[in-house]
C-alpha atoms as a PDB file:
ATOM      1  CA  UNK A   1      -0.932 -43.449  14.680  1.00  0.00           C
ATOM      2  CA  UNK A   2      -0.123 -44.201  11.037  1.00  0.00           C
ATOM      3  CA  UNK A   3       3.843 -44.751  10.598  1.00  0.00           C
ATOM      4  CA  UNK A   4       4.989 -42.996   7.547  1.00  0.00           C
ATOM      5  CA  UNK A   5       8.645 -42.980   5.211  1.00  0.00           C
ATOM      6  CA  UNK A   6       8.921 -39.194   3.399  1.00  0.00           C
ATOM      7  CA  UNK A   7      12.102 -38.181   1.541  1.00  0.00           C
ATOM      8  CA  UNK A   8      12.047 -34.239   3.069  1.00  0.00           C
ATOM      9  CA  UNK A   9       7.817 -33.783   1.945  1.00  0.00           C
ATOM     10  CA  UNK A  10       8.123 -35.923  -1.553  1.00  0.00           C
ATOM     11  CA  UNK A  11       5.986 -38.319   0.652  1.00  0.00           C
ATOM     12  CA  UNK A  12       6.463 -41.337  -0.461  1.00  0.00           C
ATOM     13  CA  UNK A  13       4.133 -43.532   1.902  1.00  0.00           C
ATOM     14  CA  UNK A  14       5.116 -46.684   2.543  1.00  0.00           C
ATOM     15  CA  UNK A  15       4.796 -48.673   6.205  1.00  0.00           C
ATOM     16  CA  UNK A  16       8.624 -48.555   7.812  1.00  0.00           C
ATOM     17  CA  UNK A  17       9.987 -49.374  11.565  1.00  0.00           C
ATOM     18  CA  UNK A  18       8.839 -46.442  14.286  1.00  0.00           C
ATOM     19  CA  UNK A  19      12.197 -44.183  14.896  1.00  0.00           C
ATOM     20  CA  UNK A  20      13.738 -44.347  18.935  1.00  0.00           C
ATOM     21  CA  UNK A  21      11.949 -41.983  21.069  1.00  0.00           C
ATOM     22  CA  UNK A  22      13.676 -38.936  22.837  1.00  0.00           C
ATOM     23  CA  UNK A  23      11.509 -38.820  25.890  1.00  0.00           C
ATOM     24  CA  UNK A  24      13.471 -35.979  26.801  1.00  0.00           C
ATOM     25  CA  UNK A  25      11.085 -33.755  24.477  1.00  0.00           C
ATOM     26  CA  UNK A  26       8.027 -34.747  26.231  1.00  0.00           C
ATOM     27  CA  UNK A  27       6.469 -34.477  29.688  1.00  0.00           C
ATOM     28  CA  UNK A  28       3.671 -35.059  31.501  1.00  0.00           C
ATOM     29  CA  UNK A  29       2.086 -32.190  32.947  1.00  0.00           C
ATOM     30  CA  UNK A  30       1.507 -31.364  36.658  1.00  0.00           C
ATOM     31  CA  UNK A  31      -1.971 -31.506  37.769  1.00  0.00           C
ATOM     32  CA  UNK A  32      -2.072 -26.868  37.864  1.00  0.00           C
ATOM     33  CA  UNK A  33      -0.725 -27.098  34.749  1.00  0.00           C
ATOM     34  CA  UNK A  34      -3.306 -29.654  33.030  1.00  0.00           C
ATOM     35  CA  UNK A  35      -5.886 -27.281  33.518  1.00  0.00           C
ATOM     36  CA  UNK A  36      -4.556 -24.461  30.601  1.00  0.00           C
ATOM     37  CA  UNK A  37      -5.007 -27.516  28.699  1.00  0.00           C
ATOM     38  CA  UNK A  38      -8.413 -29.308  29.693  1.00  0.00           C
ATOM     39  CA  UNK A  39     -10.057 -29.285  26.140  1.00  0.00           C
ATOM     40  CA  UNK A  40      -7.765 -31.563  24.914  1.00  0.00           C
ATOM     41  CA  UNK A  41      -8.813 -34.763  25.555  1.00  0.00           C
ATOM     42  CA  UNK A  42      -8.879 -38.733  25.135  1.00  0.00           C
ATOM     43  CA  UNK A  43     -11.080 -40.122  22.548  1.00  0.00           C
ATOM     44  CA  UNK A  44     -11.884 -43.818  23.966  1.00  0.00           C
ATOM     45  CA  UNK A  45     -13.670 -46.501  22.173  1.00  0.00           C
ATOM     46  CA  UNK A  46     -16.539 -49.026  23.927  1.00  0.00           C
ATOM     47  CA  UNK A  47     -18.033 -51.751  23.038  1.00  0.00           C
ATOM     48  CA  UNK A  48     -15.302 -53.249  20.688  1.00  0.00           C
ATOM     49  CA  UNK A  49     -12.331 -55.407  21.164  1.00  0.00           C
ATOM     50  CA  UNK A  50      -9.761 -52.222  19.948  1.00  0.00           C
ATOM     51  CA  UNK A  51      -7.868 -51.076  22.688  1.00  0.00           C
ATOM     52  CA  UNK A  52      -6.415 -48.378  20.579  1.00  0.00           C
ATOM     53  CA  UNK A  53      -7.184 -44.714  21.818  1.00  0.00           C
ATOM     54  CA  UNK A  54      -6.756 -40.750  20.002  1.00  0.00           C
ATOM     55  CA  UNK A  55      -6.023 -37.743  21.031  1.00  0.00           C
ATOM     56  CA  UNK A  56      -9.165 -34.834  20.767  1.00  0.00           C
ATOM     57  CA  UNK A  57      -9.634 -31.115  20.926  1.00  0.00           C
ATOM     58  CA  UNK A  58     -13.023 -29.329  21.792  1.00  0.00           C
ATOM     59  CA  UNK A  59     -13.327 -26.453  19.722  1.00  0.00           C
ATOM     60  CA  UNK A  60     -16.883 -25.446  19.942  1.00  0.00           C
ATOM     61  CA  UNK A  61     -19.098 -26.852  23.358  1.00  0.00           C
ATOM     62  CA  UNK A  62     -20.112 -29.547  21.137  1.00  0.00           C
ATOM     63  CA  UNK A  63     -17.464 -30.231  18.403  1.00  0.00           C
ATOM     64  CA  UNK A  64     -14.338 -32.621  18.947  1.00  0.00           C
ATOM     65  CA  UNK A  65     -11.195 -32.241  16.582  1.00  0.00           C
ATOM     66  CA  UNK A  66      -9.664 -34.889  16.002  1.00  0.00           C
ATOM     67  CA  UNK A  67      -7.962 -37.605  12.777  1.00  0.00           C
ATOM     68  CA  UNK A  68     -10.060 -39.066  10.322  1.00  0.00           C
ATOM     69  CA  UNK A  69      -8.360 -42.557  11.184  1.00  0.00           C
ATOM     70  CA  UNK A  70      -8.868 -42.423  14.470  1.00  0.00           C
ATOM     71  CA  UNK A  71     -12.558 -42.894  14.167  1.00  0.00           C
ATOM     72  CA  UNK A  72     -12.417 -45.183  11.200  1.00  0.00           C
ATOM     73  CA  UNK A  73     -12.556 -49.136  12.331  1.00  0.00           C
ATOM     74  CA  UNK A  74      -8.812 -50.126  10.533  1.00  0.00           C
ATOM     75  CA  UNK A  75     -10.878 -53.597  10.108  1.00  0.00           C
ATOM     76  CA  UNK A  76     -13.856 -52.896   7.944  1.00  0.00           C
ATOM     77  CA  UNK A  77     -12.553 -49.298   7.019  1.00  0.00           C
ATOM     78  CA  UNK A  78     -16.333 -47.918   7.814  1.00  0.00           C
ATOM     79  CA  UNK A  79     -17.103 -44.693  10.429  1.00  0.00           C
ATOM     80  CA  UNK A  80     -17.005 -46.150  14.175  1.00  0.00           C
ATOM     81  CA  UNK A  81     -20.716 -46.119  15.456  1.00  0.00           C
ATOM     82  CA  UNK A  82     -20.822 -42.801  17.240  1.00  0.00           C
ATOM     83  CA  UNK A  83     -22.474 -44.735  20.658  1.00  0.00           C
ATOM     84  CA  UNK A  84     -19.134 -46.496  20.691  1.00  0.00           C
ATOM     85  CA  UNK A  85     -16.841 -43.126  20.616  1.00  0.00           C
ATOM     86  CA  UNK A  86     -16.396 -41.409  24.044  1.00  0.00           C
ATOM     87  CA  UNK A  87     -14.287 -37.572  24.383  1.00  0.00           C
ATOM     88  CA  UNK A  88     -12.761 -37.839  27.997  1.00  0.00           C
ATOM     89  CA  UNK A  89     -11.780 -34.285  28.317  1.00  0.00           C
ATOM     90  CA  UNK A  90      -8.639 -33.233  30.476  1.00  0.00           C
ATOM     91  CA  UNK A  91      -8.641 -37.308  31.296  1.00  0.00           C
ATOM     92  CA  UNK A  92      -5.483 -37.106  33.948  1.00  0.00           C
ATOM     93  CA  UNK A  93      -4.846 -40.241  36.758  1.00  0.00           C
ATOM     94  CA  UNK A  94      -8.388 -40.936  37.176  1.00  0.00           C
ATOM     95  CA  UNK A  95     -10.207 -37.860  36.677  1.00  0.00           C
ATOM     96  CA  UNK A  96     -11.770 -35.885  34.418  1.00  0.00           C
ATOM     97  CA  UNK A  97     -12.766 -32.280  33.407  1.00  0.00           C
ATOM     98  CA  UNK A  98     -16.045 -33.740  31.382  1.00  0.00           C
ATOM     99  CA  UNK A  99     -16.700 -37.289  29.767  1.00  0.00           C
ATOM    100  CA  UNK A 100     -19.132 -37.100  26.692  1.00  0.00           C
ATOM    101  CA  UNK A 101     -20.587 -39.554  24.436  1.00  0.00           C
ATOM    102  CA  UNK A 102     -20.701 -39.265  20.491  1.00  0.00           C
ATOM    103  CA  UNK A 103     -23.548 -38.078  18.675  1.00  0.00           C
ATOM    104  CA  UNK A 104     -22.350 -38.153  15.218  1.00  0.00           C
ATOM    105  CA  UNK A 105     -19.121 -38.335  13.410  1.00  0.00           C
ATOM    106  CA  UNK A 106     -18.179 -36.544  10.061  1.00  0.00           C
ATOM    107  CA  UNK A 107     -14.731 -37.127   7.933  1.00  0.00           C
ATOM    108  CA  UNK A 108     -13.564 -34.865   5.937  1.00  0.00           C
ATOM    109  CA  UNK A 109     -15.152 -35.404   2.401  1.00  0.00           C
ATOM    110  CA  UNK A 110     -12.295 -36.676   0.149  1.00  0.00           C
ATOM    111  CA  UNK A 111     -10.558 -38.475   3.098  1.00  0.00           C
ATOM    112  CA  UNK A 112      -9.472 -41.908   1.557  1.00  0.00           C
ATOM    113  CA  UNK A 113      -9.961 -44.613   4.143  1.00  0.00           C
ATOM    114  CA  UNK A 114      -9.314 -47.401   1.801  1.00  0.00           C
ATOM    115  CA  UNK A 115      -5.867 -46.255   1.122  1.00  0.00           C
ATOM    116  CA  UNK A 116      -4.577 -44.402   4.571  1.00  0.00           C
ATOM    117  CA  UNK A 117      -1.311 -44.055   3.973  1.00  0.00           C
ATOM    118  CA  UNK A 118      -1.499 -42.195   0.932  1.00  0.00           C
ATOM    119  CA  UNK A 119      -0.598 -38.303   0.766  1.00  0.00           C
ATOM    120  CA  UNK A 120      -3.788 -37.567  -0.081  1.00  0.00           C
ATOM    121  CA  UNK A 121      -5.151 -39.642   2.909  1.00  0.00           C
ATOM    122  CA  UNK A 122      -3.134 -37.469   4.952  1.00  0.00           C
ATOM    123  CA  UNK A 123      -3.845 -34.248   3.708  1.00  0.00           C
ATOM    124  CA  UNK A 124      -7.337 -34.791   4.697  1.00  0.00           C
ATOM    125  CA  UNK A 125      -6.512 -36.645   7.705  1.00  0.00           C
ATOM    126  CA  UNK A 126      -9.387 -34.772   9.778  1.00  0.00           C
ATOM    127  CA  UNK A 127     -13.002 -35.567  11.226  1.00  0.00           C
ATOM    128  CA  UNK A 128     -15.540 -33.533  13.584  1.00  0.00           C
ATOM    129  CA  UNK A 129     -16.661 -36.023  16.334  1.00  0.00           C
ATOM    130  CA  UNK A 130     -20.487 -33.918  17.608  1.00  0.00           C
ATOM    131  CA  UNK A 131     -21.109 -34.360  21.326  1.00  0.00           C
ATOM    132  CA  UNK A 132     -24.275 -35.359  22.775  1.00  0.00           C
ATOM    133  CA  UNK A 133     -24.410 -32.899  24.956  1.00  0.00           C
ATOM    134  CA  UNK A 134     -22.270 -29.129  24.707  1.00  0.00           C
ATOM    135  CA  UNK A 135     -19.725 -29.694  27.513  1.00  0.00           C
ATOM    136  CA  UNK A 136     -20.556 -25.401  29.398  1.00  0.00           C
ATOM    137  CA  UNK A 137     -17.700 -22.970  28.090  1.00  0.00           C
ATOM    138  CA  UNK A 138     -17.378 -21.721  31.942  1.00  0.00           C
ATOM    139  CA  UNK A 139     -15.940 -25.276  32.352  1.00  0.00           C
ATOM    140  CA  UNK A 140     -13.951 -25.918  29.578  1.00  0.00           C
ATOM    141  CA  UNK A 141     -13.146 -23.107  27.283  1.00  0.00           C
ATOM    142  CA  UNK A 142     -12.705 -24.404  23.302  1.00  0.00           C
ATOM    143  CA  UNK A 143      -9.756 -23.802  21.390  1.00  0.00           C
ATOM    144  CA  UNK A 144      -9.347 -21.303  18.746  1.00  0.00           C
ATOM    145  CA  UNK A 145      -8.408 -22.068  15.663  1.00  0.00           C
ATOM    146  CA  UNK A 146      -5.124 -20.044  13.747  1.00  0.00           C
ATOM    147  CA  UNK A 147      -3.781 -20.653   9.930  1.00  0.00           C
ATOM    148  CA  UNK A 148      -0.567 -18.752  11.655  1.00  0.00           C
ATOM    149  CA  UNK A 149       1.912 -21.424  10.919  1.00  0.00           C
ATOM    150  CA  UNK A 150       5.526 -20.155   9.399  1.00  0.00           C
ATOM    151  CA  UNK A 151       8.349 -22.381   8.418  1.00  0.00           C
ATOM    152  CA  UNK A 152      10.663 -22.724  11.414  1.00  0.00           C
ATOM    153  CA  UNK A 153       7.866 -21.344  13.978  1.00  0.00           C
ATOM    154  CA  UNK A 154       7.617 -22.855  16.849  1.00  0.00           C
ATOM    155  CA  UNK A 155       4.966 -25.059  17.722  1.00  0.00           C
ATOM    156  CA  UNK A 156       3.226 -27.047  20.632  1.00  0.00           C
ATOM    157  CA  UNK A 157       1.471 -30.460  21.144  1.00  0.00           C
ATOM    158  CA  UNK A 158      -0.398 -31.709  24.050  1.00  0.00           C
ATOM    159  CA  UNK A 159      -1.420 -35.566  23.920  1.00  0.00           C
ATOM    160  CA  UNK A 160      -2.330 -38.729  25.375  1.00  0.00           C
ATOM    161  CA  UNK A 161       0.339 -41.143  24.541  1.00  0.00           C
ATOM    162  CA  UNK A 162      -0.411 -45.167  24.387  1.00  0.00           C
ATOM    163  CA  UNK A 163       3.063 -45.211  26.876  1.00  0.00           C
ATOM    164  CA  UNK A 164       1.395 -42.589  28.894  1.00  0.00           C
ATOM    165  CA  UNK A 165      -2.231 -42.963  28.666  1.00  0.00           C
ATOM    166  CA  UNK A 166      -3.693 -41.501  31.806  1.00  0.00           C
ATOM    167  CA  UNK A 167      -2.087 -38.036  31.806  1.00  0.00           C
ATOM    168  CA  UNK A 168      -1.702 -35.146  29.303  1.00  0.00           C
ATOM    169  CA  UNK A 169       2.029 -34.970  27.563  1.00  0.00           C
ATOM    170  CA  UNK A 170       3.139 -31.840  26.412  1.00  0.00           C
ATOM    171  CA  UNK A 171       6.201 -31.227  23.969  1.00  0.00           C
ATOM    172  CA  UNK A 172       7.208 -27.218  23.465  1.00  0.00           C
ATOM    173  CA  UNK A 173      10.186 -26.389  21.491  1.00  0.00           C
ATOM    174  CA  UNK A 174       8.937 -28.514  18.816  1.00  0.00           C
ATOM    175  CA  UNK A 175       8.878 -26.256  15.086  1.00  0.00           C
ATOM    176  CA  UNK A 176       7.224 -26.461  11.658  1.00  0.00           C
ATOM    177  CA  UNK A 177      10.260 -27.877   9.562  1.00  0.00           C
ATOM    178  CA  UNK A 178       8.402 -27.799   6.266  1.00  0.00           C
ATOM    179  CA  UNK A 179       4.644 -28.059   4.319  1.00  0.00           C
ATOM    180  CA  UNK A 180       3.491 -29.956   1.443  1.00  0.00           C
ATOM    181  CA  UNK A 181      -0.011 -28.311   0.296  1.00  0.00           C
ATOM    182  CA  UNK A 182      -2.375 -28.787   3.548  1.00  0.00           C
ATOM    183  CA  UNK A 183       0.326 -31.172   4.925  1.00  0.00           C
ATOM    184  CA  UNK A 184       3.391 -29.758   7.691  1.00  0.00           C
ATOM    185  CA  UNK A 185       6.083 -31.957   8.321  1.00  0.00           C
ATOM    186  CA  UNK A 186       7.222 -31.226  12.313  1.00  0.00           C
ATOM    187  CA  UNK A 187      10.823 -31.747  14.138  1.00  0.00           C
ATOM    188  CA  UNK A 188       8.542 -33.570  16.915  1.00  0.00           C
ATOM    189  CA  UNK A 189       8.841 -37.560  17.690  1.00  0.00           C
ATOM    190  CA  UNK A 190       5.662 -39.177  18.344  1.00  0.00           C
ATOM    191  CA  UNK A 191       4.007 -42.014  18.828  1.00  0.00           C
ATOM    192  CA  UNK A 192       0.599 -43.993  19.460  1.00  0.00           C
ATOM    193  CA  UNK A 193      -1.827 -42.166  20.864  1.00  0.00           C
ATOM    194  CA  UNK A 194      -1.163 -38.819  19.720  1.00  0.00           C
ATOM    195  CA  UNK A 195      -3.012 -39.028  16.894  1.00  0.00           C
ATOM    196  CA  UNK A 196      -5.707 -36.615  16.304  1.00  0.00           C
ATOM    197  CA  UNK A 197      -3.317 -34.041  18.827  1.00  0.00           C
ATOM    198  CA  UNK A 198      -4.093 -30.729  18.237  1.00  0.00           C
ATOM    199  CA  UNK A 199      -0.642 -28.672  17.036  1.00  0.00           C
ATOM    200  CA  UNK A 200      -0.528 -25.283  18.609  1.00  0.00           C
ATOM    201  CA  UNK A 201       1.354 -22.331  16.968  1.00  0.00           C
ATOM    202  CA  UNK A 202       3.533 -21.527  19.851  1.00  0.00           C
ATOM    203  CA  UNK A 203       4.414 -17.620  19.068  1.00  0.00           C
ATOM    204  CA  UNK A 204       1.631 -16.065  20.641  1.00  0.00           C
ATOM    205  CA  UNK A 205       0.197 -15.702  24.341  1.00  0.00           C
ATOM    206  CA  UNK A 206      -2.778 -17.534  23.580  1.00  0.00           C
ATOM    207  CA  UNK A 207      -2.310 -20.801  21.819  1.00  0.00           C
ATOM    208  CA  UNK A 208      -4.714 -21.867  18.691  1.00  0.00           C
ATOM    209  CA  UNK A 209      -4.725 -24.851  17.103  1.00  0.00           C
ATOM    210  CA  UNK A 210      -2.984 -25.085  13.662  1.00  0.00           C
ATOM    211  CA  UNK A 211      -3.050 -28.592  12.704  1.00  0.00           C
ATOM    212  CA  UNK A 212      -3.893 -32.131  13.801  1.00  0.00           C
ATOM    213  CA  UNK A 213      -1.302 -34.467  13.714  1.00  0.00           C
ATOM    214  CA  UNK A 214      -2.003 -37.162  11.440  1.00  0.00           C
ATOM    215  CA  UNK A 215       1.043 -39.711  11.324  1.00  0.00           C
ATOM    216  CA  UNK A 216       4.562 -40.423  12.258  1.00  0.00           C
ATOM    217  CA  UNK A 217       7.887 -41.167   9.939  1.00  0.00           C
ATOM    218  CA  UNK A 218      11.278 -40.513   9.130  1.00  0.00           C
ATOM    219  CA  UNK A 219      12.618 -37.605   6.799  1.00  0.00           C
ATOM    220  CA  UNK A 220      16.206 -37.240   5.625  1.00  0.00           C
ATOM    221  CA  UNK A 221      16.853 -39.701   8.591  1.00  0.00           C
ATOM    222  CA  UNK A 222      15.434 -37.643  10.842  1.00  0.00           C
ATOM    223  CA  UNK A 223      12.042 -38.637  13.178  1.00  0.00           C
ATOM    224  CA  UNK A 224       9.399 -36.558  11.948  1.00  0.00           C
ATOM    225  CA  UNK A 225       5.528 -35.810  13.041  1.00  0.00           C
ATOM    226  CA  UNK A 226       2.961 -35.133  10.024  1.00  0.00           C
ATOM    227  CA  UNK A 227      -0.280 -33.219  10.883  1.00  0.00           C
ATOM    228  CA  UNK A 228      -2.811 -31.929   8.723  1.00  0.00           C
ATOM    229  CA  UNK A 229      -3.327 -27.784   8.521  1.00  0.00           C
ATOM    230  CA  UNK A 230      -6.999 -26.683   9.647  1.00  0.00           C
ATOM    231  CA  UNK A 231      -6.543 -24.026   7.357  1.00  0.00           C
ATOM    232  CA  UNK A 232      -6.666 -25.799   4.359  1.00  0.00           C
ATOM    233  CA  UNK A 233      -8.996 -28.862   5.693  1.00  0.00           C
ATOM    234  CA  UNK A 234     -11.469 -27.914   8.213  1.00  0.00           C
ATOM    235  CA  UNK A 235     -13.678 -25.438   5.632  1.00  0.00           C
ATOM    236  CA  UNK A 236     -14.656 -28.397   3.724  1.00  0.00           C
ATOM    237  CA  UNK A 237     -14.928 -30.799   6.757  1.00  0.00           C
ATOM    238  CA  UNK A 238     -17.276 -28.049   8.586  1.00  0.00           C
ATOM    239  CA  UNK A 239     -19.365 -27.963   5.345  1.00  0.00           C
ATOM    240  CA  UNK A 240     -19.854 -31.955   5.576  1.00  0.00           C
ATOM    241  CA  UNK A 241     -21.017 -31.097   8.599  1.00  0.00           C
ATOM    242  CA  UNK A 242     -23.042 -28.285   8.567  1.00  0.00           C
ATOM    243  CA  UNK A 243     -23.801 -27.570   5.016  1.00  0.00           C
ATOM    244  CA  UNK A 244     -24.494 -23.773   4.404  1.00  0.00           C
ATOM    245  CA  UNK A 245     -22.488 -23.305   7.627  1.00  0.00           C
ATOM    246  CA  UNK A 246     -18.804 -23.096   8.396  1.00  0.00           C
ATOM    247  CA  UNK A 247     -16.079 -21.898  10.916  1.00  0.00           C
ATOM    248  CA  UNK A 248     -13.885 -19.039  10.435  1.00  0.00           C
ATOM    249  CA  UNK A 249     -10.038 -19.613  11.008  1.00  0.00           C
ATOM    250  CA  UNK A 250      -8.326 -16.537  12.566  1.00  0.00           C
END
């Protein structure tokens, strides 16, 4: 998780101290309710010294959403080897709905890795982790994807938190306080580990994903979450992908 300052969405990046958590907003979620929420997963790394970890969504049997920077090595600034990059879907106290290895790993095209904490770093925030193998839908349904996201709506976010690594966290009751081109600014507090969260417009009986959240910071004194819109950034992230293909957003 990137720690951000913004003046309301000027966005003025610059690294800061992480604002006091109200853990009152977030909770982790009973083992019947985990399972509305089993294609979010954790996105582990082997084989290196990093201890870090991101938060994933499945959104197609083989296709992980999740942050650019997650799967960028903060040391060298190059793509993680995809061997190294593991999706632990609905990961909760030991368990999980499906573990899958990497295939290949795509950022979005303009993301700017060598300067992260730039605004256009996180409008871009975003990257397509390809499974080895499709994890069956009659096991884990994907997410949909929605560009439904209004000022003041309310939102959702379900995550793996670093203080809370072995159990989905869900904060509801969370809303869109305001967007900057492909970037929304959210009334949430985060932390590490939520990174590459999927944001969930929270007005509708079945939940699609909105946004990723990209990075964590303080607006007009106020904690704030960042996330990217899918709306604006997946269509040219899908075509990095998949050139002469994409994926429509309801």
């Amino acid at each position: 998780m990137r720690l951000i300052h913004a003046l309301c969405l000027c966005l003025c990046l610059v690294p800061g101290a992480a604002p006091a958590l109200d853990m009152a907003l977030s909770r982790m979620l009973g083992a019947e309710e985990a399972r509305n929420w089993l294609a979010v997963g954790r996105i582990n790394f082997a084989g290196t010294r990093d201890r870090s970890m991101c938060t994933g969504a499945l959104i197609a049997p083989d296709l992980v959403l999740t942050a650019a920077h997650c799967v960028v090595d903060s040391g060298t600034g190059t793509t993680r080897a995809p061997g190294n990059v593991h999706f632990v879907a609905g990961w909760r106290l030991g368990n999980a709905a499906a573990h899958r290895k990497a295939a290949a790993i795509v950022l979005h095209p303009d993301y700017a890795a060598a300067d992260p904490l730039s605004e256009a770093a996180v409008a871009t925030d975003l990257a397509l982790v390809r499974l080895e193998e499709p994890i069956p839908t009659e096991e884990i349904a994907p997410f949909a994807l929605s560009d439904q996201a209004a000022p003041g709506g309310a939102i959702t976010l379900v995550s793996y938190r670093r203080d809370r690594p072995h159990a989905p966290s869900l904060q509801d009751g969370c809303h869109f306080a305001g967007r900057r081109g492909a970037i929304f600014a959210l009334d949430c507090e985060v932390t590490h580990g939520v990174s590459g969260a999927p944001v969930f417009d929270g007005t509708g009986p079945e939940r699609r994903i909105v946004g990723v959240i990209s990075a964590m910071g303080v607006s007009g004194g106020k904690p704030r979450a960042f996330a990217v819109s899918v709306a604006a950034a997946l269509p040219a992230l899908m075509a990095a992908l998949d050139p002469g293909a994409g994926r429509g957003v309801d």
